[in-house]
N, C-alpha and C. Protein backbone atom coordinates (compact mmCIF):
# COMPACT_ATOMS: atom_id res chain seq x y z
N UNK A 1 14.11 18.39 -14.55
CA UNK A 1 12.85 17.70 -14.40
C UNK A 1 12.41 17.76 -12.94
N UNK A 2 11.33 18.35 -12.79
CA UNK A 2 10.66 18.38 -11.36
C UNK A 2 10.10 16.68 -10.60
N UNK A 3 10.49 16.74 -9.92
CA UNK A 3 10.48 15.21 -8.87
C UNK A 3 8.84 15.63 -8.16
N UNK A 4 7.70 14.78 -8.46
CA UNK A 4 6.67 14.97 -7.54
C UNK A 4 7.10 14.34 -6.06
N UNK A 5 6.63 14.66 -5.13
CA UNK A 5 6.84 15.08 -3.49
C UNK A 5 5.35 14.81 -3.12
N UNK A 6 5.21 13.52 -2.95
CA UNK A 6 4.11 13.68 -2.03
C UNK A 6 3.78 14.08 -0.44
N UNK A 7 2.92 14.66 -0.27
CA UNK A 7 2.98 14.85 1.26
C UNK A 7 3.22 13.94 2.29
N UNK A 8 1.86 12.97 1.91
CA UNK A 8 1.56 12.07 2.97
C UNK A 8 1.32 10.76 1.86
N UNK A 9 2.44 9.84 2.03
CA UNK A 9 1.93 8.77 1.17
C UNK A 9 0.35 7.91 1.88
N UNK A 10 -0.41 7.54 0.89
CA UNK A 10 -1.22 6.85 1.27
C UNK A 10 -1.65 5.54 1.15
N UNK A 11 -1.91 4.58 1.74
CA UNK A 11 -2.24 3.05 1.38
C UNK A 11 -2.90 3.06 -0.13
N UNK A 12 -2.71 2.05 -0.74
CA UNK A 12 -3.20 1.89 -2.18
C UNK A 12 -4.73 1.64 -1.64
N UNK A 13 -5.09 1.02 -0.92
CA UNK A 13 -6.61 0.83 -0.36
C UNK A 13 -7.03 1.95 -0.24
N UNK A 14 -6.76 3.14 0.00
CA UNK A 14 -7.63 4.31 0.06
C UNK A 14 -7.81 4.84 -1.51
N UNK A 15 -7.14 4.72 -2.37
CA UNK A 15 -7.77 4.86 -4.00
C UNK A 15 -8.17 3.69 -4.11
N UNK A 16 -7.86 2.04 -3.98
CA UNK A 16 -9.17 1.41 -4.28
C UNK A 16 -10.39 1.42 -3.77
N UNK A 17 -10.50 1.57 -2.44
CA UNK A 17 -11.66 2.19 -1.93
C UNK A 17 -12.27 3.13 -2.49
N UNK A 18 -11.69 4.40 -3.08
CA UNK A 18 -12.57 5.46 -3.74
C UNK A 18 -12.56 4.90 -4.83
N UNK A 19 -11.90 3.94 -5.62
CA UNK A 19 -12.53 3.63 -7.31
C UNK A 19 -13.75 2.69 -7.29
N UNK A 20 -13.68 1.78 -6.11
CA UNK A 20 -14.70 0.96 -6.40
C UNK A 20 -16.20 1.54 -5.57
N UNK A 21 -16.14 2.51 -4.82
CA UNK A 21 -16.88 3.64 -4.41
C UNK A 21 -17.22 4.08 -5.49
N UNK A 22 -16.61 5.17 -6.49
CA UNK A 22 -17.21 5.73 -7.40
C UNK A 22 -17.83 4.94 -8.54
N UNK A 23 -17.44 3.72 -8.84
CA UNK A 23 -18.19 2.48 -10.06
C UNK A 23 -19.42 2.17 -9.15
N UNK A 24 -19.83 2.36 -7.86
CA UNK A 24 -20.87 1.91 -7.08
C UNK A 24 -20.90 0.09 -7.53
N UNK A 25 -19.04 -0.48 -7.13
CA UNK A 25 -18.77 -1.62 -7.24
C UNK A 25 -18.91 -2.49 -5.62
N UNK A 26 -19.87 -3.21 -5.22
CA UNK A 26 -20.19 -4.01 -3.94
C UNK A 26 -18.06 -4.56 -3.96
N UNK A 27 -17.98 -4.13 -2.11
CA UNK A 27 -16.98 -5.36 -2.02
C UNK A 27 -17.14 -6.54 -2.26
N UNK A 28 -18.30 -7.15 -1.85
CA UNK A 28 -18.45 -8.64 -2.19
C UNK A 28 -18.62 -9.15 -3.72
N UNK A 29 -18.58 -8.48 -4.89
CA UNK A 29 -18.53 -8.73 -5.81
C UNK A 29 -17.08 -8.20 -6.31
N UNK A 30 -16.52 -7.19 -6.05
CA UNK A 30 -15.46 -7.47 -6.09
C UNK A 30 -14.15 -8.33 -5.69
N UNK A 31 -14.35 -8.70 -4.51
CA UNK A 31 -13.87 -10.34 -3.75
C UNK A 31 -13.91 -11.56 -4.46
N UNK A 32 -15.89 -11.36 -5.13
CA UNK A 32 -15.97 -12.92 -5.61
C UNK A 32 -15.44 -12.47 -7.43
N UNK A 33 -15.02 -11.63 -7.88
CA UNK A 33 -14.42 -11.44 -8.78
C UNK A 33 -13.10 -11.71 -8.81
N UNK A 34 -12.28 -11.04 -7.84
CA UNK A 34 -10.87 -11.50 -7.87
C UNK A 34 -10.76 -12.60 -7.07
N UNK A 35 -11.51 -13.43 -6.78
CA UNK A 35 -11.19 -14.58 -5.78
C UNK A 35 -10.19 -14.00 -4.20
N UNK A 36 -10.33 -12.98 -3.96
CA UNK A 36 -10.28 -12.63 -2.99
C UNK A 36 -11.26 -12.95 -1.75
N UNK A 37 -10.27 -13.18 -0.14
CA UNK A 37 -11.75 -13.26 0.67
C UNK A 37 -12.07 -11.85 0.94
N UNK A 38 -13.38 -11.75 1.15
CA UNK A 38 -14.15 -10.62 1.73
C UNK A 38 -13.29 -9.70 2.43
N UNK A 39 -12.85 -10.43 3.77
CA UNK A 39 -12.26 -10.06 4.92
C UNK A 39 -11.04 -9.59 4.26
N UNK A 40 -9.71 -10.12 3.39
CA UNK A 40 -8.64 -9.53 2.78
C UNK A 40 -9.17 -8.68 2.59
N UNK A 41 -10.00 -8.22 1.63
CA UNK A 41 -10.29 -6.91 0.47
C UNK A 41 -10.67 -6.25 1.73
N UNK A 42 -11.43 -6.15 2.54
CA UNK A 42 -11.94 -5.26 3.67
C UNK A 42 -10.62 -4.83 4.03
N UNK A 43 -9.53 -5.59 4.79
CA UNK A 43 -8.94 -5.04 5.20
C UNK A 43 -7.81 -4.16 4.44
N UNK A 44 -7.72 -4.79 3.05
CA UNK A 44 -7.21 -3.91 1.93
C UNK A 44 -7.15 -2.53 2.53
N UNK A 45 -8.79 -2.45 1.70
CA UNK A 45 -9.86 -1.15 1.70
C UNK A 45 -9.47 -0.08 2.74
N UNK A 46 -9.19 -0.84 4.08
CA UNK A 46 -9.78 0.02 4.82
C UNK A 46 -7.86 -0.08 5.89
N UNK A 47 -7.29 0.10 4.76
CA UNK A 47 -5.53 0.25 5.37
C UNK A 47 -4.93 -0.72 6.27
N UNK A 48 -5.61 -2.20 6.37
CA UNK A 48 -5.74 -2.67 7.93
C UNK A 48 -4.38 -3.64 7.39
N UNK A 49 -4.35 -4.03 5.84
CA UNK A 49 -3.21 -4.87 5.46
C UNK A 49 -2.60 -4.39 4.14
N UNK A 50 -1.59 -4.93 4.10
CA UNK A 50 -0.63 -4.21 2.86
C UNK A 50 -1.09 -5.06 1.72
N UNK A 51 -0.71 -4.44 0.71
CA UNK A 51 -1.19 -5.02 -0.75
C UNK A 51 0.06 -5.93 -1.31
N UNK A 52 -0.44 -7.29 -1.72
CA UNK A 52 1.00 -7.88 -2.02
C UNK A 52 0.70 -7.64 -3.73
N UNK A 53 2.08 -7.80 -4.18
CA UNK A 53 2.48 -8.08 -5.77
C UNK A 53 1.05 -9.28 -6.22
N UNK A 54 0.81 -10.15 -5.74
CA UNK A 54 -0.34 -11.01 -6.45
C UNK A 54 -1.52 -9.90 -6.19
N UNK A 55 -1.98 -9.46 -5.17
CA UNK A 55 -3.09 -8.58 -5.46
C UNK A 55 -3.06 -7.30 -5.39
N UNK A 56 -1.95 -6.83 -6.21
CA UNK A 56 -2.08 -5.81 -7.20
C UNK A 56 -2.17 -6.04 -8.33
N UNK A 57 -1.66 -7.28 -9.26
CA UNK A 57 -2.33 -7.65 -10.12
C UNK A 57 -3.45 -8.19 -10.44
N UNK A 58 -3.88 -8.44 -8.94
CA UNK A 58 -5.91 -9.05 -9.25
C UNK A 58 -6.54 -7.55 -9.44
N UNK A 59 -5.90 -6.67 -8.80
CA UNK A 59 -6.76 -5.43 -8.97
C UNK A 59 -6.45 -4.89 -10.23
N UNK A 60 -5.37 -5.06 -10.70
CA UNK A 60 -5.04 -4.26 -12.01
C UNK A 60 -6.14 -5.07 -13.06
N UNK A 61 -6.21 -6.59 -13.44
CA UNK A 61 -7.15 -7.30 -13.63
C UNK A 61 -8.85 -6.56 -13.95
N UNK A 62 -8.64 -6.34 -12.48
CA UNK A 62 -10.21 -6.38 -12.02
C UNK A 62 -10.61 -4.81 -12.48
N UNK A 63 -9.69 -3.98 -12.27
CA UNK A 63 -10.58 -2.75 -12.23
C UNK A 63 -9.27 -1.81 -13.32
N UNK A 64 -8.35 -1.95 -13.64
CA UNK A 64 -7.36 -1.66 -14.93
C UNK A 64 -6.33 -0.55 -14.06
N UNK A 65 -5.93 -0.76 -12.55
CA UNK A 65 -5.11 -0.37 -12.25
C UNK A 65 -3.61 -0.50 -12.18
N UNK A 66 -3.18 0.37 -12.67
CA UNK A 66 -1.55 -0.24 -13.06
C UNK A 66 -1.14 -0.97 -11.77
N UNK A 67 -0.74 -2.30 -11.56
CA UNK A 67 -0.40 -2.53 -10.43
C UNK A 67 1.33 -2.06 -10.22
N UNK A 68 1.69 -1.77 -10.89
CA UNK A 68 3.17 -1.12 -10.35
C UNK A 68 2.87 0.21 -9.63
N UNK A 69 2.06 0.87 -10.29
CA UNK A 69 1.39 2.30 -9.36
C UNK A 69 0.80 1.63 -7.79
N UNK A 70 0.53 0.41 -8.04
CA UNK A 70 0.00 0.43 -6.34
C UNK A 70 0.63 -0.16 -5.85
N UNK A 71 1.80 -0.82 -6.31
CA UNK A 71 3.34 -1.14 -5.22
C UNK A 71 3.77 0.02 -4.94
N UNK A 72 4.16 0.58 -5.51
CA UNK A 72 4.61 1.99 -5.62
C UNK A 72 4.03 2.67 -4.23
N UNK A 73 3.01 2.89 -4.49
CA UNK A 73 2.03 4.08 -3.37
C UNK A 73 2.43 2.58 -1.42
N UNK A 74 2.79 1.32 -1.90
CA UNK A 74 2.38 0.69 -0.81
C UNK A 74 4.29 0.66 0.09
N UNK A 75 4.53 0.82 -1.27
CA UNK A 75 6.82 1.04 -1.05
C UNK A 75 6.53 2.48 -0.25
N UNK A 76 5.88 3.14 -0.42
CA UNK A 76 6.08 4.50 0.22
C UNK A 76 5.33 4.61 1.15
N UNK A 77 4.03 4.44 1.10
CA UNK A 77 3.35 3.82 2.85
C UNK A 77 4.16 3.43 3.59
N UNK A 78 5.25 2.01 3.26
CA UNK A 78 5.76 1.37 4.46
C UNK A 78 6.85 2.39 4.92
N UNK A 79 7.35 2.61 3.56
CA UNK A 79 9.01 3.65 4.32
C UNK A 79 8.49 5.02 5.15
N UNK A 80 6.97 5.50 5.17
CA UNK A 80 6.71 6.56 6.13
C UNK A 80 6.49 5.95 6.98
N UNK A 81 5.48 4.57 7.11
CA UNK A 81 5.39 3.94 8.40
C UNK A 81 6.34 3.84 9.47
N UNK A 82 7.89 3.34 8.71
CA UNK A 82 8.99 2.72 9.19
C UNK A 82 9.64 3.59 9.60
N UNK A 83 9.80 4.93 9.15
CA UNK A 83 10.18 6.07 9.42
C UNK A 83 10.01 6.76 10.30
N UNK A 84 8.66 6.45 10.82
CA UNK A 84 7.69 7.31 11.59
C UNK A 84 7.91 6.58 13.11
N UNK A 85 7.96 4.51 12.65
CA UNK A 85 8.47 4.34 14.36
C UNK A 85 9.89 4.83 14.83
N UNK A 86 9.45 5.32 15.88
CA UNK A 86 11.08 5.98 16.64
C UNK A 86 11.83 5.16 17.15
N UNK A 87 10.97 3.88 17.74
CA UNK A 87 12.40 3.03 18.18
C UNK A 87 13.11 2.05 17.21
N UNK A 88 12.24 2.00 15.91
CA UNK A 88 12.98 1.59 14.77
C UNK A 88 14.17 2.68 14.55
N UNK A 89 14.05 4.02 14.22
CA UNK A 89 15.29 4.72 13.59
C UNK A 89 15.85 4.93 14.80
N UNK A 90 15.71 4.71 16.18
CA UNK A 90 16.55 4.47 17.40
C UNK A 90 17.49 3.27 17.06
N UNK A 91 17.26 2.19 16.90
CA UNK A 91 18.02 0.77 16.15
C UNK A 91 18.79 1.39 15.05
N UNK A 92 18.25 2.48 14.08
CA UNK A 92 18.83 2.17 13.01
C UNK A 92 20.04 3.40 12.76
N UNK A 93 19.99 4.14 13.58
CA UNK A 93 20.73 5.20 14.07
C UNK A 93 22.41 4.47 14.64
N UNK A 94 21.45 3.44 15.47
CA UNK A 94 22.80 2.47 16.27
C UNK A 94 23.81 1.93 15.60
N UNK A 95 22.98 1.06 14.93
CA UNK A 95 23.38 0.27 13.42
C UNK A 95 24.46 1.44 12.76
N UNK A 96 24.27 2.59 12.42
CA UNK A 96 24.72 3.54 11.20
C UNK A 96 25.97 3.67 12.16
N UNK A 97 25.74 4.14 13.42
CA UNK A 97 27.13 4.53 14.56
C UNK A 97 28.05 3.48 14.22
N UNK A 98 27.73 1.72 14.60
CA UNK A 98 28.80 0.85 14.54
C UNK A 98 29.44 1.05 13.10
N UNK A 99 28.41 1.16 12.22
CA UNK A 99 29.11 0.75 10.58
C UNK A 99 29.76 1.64 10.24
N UNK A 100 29.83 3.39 11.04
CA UNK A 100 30.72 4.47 10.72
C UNK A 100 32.43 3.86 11.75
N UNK A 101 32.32 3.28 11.94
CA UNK A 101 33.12 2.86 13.13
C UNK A 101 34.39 1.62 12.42
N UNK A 102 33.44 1.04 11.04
CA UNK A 102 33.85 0.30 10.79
C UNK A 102 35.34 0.16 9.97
């Protein structure tokens, strides 16, 4: 069975951004739909904050997105994020040295 490989994981906000783009769905009606504030969903939208387990299920709700698909896409955002700082895998490199030691 072939394993999909994504390139570049992407924030779940950049496909909700393009779904509620293509429904020509207002953020602010989507906000006052999921009882979301404005400002959350903006920053959703626009990668500025991570998506928690409660609003991936307002979105799954709101617009019929599997919310395990957008933990999913947000588990793999962070581990490239985390990956990507160097003085994190500098720490975590350290960490691996003592525990080979152990």
């Amino acid at each position: 069975m072939e394993k999909y490989i994504c390139q570049r994981p992407i924030h779940p906000g950049e496909l909700l951004k393009e779904e509620i783009e293509s429904r020509k769905l207002p953020q602010t009606k989507l906000a006052a739909q999921t009882e979301i504030s404005y400002k959350i969903l903006n920053d959703i939208l626009n990668c500025r904050r991570p998506l928690t387990t409660s609003t991936a299920l307002l979105f799954e709700a709101a617009l019929g997105i599997n919310a395990g698909l957008l933990m999913r896409m947000q588990l793999d955002y962070n581990m490239q994020q985390t990956t990507n700082d160097q003085s994190f895998m500098e720490r975590l490199n350290r960490i691996r040295k003592y525990a080979a030691l152990l």
